[in-house]
PDB file of N, CA and C in Angstrom:
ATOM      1  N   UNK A   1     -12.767  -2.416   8.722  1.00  0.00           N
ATOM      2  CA  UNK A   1     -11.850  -1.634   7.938  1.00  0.00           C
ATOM      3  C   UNK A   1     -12.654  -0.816   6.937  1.00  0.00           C
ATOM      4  N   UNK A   2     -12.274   0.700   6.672  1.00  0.00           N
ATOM      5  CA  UNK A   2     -12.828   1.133   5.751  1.00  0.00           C
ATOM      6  C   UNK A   2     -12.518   1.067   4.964  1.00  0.00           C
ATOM      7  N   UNK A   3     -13.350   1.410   3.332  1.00  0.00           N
ATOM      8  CA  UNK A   3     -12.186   1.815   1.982  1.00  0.00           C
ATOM      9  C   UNK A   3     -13.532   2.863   1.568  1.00  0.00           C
ATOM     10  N   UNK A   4     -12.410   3.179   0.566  1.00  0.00           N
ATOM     11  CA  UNK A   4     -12.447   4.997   0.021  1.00  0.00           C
ATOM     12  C   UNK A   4     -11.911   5.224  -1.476  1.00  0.00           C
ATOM     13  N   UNK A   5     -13.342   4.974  -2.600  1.00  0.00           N
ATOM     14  CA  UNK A   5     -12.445   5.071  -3.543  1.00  0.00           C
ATOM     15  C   UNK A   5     -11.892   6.393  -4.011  1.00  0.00           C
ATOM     16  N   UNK A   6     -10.981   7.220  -4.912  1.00  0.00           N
ATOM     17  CA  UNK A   6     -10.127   8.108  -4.674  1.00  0.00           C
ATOM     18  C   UNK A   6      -9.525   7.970  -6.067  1.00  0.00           C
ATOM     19  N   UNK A   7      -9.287   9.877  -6.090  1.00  0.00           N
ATOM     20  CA  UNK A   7      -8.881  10.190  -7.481  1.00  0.00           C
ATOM     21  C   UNK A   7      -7.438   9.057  -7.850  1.00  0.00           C
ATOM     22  N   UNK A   8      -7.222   8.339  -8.568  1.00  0.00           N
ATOM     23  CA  UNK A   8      -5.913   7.497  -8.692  1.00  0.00           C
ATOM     24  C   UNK A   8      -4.633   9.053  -8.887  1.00  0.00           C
ATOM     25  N   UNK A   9      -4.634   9.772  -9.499  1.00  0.00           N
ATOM     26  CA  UNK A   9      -3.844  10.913 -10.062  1.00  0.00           C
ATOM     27  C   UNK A   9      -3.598  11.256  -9.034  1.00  0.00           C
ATOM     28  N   UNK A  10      -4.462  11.875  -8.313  1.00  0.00           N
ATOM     29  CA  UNK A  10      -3.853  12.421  -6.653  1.00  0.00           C
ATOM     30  C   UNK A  10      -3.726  11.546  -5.826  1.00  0.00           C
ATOM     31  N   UNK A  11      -4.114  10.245  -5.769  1.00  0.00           N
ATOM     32  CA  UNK A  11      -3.207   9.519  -5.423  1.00  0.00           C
ATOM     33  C   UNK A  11      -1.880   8.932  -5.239  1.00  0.00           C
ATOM     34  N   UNK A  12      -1.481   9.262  -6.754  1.00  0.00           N
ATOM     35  CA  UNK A  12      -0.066   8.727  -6.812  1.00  0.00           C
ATOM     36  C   UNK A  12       0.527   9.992  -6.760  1.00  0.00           C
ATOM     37  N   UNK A  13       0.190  11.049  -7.281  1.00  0.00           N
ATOM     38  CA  UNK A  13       1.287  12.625  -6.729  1.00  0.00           C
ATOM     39  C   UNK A  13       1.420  12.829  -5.147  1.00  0.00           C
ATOM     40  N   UNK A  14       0.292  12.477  -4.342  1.00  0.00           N
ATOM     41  CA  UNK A  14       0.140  12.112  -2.909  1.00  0.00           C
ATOM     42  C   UNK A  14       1.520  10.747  -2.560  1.00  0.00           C
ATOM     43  N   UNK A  15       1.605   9.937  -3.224  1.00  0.00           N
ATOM     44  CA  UNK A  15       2.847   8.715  -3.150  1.00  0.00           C
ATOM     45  C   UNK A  15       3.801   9.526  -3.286  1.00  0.00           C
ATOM     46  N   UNK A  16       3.933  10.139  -4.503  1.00  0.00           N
ATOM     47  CA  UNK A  16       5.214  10.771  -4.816  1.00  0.00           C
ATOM     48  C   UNK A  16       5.917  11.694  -3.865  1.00  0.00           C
ATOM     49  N   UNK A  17       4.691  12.130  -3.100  1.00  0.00           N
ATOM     50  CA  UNK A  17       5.415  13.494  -2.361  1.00  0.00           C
ATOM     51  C   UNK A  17       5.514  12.639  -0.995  1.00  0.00           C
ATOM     52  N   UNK A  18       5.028  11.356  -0.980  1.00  0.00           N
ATOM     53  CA  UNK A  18       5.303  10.851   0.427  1.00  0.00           C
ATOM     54  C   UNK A  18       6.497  10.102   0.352  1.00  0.00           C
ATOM     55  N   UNK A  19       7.003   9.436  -0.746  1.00  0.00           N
ATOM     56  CA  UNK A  19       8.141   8.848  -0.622  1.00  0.00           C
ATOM     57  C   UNK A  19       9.528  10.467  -1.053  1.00  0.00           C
ATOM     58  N   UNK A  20       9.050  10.866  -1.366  1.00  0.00           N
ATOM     59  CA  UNK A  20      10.209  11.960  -1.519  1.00  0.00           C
ATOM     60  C   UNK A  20      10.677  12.503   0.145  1.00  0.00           C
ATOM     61  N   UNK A  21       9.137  12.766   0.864  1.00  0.00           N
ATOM     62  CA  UNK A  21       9.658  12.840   2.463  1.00  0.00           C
ATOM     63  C   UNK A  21      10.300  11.672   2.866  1.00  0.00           C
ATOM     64  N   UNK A  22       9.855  10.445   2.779  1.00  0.00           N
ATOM     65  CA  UNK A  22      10.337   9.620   3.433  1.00  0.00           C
ATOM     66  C   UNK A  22      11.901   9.150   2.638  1.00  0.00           C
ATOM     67  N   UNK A  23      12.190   9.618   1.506  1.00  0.00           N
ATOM     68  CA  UNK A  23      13.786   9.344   0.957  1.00  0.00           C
ATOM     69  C   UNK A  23      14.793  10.204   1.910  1.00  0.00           C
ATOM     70  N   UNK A  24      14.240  11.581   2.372  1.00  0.00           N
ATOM     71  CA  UNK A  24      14.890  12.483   2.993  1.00  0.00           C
ATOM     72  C   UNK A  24      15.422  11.500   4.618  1.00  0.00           C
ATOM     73  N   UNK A  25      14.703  10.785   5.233  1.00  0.00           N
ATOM     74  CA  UNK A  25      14.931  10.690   6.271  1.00  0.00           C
ATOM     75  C   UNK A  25      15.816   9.509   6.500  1.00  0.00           C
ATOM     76  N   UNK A  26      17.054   9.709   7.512  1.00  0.00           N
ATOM     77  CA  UNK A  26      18.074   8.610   7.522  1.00  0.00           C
ATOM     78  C   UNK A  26      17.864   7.631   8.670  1.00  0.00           C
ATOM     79  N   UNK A  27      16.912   7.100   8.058  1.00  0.00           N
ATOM     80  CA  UNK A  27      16.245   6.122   9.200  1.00  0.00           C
ATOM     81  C   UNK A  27      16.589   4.421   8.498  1.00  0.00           C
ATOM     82  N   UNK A  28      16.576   3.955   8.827  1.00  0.00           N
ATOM     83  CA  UNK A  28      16.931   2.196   8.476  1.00  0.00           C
ATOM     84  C   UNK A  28      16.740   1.127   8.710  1.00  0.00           C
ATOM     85  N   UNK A  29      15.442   1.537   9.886  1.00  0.00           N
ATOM     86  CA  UNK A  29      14.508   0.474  10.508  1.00  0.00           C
ATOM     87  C   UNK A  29      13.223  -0.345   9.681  1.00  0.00           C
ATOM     88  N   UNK A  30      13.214  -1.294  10.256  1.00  0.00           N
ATOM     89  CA  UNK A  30      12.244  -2.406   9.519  1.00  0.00           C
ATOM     90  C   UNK A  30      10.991  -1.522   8.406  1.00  0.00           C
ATOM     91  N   UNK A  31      10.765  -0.901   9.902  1.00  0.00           N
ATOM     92  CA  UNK A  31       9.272  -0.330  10.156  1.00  0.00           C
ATOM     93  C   UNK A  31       9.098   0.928   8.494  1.00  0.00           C
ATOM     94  N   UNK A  32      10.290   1.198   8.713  1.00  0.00           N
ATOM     95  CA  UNK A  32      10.618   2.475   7.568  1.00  0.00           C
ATOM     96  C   UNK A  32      10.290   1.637   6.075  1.00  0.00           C
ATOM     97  N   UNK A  33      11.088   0.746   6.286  1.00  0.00           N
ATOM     98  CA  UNK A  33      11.565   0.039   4.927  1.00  0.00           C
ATOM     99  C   UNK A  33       9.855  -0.616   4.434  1.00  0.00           C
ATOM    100  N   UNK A  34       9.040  -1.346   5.477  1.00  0.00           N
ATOM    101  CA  UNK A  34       8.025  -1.652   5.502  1.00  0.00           C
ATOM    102  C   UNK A  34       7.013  -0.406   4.432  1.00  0.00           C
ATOM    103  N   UNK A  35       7.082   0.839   5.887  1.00  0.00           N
ATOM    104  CA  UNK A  35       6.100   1.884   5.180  1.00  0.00           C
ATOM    105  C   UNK A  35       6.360   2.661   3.662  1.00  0.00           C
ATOM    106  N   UNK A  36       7.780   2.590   3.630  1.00  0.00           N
ATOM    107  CA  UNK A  36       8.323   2.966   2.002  1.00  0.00           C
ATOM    108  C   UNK A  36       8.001   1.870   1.053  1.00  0.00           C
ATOM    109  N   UNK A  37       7.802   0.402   1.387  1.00  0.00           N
ATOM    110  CA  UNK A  37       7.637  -0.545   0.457  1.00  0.00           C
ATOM    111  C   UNK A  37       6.098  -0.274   0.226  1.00  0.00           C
ATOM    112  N   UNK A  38       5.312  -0.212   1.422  1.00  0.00           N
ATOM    113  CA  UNK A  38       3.761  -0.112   1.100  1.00  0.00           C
ATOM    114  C   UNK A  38       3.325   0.983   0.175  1.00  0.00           C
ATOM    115  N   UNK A  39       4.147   2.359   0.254  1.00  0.00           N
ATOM    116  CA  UNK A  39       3.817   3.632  -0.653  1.00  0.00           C
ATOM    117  C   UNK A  39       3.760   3.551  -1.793  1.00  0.00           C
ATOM    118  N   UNK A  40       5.631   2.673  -2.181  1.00  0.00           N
ATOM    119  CA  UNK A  40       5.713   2.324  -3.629  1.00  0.00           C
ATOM    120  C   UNK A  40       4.410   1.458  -4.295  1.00  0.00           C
ATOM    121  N   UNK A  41       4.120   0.162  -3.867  1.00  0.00           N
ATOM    122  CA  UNK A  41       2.821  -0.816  -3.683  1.00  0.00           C
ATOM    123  C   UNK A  41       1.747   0.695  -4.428  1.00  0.00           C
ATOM    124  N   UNK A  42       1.571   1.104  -3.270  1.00  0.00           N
ATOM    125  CA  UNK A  42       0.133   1.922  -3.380  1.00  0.00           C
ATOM    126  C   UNK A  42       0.650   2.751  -5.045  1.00  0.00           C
ATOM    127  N   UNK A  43       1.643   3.567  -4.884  1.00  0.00           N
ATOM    128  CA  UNK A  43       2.011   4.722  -5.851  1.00  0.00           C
ATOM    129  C   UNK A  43       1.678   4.043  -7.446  1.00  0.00           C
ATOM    130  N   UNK A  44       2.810   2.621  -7.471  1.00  0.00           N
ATOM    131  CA  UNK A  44       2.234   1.965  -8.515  1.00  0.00           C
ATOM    132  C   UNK A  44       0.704   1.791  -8.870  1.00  0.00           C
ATOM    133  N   UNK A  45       0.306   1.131  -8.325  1.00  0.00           N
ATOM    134  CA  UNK A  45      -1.471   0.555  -8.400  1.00  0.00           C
ATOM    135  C   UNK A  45      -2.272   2.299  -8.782  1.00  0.00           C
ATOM    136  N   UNK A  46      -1.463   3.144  -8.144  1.00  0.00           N
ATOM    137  CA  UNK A  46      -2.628   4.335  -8.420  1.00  0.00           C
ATOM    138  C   UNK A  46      -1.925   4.799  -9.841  1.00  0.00           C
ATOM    139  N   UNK A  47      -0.581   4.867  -9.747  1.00  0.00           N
ATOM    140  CA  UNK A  47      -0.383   5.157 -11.681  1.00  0.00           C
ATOM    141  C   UNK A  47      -0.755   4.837 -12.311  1.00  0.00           C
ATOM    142  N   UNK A  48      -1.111   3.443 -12.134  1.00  0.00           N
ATOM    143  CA  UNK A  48      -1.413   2.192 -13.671  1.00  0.00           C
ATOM    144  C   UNK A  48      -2.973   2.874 -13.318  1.00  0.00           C
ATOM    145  N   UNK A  49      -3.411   2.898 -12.491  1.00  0.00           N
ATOM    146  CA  UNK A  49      -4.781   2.998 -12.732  1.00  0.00           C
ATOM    147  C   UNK A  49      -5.314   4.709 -13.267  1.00  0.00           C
ATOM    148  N   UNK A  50      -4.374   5.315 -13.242  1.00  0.00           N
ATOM    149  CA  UNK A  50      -4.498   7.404 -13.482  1.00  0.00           C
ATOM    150  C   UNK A  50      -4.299   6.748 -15.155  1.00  0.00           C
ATOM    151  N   UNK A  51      -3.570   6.339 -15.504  1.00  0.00           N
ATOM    152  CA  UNK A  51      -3.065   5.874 -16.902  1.00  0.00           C
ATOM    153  C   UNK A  51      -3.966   5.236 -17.918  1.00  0.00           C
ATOM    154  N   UNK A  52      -5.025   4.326 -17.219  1.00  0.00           N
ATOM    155  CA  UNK A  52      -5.543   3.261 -17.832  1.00  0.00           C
ATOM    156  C   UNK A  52      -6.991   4.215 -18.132  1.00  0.00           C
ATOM    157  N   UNK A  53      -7.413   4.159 -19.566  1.00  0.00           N
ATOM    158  CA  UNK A  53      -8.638   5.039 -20.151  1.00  0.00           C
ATOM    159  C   UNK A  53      -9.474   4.718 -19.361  1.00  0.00           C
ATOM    160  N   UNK A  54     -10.422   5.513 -19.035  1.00  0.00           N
ATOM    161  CA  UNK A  54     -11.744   5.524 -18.143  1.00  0.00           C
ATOM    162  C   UNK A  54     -11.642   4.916 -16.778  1.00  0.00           C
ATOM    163  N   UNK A  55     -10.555   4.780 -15.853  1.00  0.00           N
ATOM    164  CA  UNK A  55     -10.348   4.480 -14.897  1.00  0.00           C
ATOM    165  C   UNK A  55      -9.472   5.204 -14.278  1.00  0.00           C
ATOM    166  N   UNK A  56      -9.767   6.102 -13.401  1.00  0.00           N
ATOM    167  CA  UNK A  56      -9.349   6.902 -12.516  1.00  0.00           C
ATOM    168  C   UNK A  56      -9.612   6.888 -11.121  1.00  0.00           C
ATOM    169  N   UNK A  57      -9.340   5.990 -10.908  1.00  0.00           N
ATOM    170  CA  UNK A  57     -10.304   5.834  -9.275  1.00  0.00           C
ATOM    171  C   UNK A  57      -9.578   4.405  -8.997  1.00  0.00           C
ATOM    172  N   UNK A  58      -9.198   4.550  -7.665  1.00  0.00           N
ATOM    173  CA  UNK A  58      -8.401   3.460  -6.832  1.00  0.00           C
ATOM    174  C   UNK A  58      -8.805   3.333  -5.324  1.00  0.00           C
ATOM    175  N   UNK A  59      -9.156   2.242  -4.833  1.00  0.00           N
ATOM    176  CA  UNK A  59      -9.765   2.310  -3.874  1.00  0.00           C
ATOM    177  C   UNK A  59      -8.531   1.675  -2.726  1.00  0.00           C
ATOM    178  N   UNK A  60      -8.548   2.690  -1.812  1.00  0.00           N
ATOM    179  CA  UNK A  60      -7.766   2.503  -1.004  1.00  0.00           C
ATOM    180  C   UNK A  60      -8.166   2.212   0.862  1.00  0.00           C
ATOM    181  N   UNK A  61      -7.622   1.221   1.263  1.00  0.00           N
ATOM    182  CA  UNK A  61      -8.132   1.053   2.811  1.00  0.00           C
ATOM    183  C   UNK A  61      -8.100   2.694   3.746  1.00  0.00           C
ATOM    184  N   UNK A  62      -8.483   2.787   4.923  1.00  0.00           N
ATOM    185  CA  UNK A  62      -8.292   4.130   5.393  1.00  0.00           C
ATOM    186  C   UNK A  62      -7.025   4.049   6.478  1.00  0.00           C
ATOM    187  N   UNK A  63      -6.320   2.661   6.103  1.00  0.00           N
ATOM    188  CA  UNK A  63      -5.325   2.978   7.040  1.00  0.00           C
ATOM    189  C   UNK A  63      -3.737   3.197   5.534  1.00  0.00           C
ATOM    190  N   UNK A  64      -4.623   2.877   4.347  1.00  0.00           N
ATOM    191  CA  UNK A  64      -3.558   2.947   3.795  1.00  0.00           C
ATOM    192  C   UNK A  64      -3.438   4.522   3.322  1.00  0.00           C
ATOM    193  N   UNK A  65      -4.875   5.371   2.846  1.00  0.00           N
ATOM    194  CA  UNK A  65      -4.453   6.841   3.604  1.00  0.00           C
ATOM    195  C   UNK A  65      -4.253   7.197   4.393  1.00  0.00           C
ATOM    196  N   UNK A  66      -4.128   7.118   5.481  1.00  0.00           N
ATOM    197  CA  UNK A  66      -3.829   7.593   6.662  1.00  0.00           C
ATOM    198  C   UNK A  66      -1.849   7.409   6.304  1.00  0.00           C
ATOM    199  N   UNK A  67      -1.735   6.333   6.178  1.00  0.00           N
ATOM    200  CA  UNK A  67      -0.185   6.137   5.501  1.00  0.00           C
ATOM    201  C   UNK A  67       0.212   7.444   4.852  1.00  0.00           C
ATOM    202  N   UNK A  68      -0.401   7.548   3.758  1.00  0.00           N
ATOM    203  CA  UNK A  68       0.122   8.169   2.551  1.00  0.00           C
ATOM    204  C   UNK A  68      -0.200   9.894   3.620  1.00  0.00           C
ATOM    205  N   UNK A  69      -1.191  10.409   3.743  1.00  0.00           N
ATOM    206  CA  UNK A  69      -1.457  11.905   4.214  1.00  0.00           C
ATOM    207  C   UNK A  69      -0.152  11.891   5.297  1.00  0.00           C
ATOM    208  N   UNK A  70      -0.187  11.079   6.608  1.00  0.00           N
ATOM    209  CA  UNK A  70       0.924  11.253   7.243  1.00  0.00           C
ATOM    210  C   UNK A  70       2.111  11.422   7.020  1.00  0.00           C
ATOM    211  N   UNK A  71       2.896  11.127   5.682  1.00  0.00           N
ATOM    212  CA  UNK A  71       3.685  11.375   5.169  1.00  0.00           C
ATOM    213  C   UNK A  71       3.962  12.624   4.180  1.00  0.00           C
ATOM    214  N   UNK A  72       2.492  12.662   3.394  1.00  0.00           N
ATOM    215  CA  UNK A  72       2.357  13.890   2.608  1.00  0.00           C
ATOM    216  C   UNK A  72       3.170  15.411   2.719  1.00  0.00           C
TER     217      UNK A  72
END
């Protein structure tokens, strides 16, 4: 597995704009509810960390970007 650490700020505006696509869609399957729970997960962890002085950087797996861009 890879990881990739990563601006936290564009990280979580990257969350934001992925759960805003994924609010749009009237889907209601596991799988959905799953990948919207993991975004929120991620979106949080990268706010607190854009927020927190001298820490800007969140390291994320490359399947959990791959999550977030696919949605982007």
């Amino acid at each position: 597995m890879s990881y990739a650490a990563v601006d936290a700020s564009r990280v979580a505006k990257a969350c934001e704009s992925a759960l805003q696509t994924l609010s749009t869609v009237k889907e209601t399957s596991e799988a959905h509810q799953r990948k919207t729970i993991m975004i929120e997960r991620i979106h949080a962890l990268a706010k607190a960390a854009a927020e927190t002085e001298g820490c800007n950087v969140i390291t994320v797996t490359s399947e959990e970007f791959w999550l977030i861009s696919k949605n982007w």
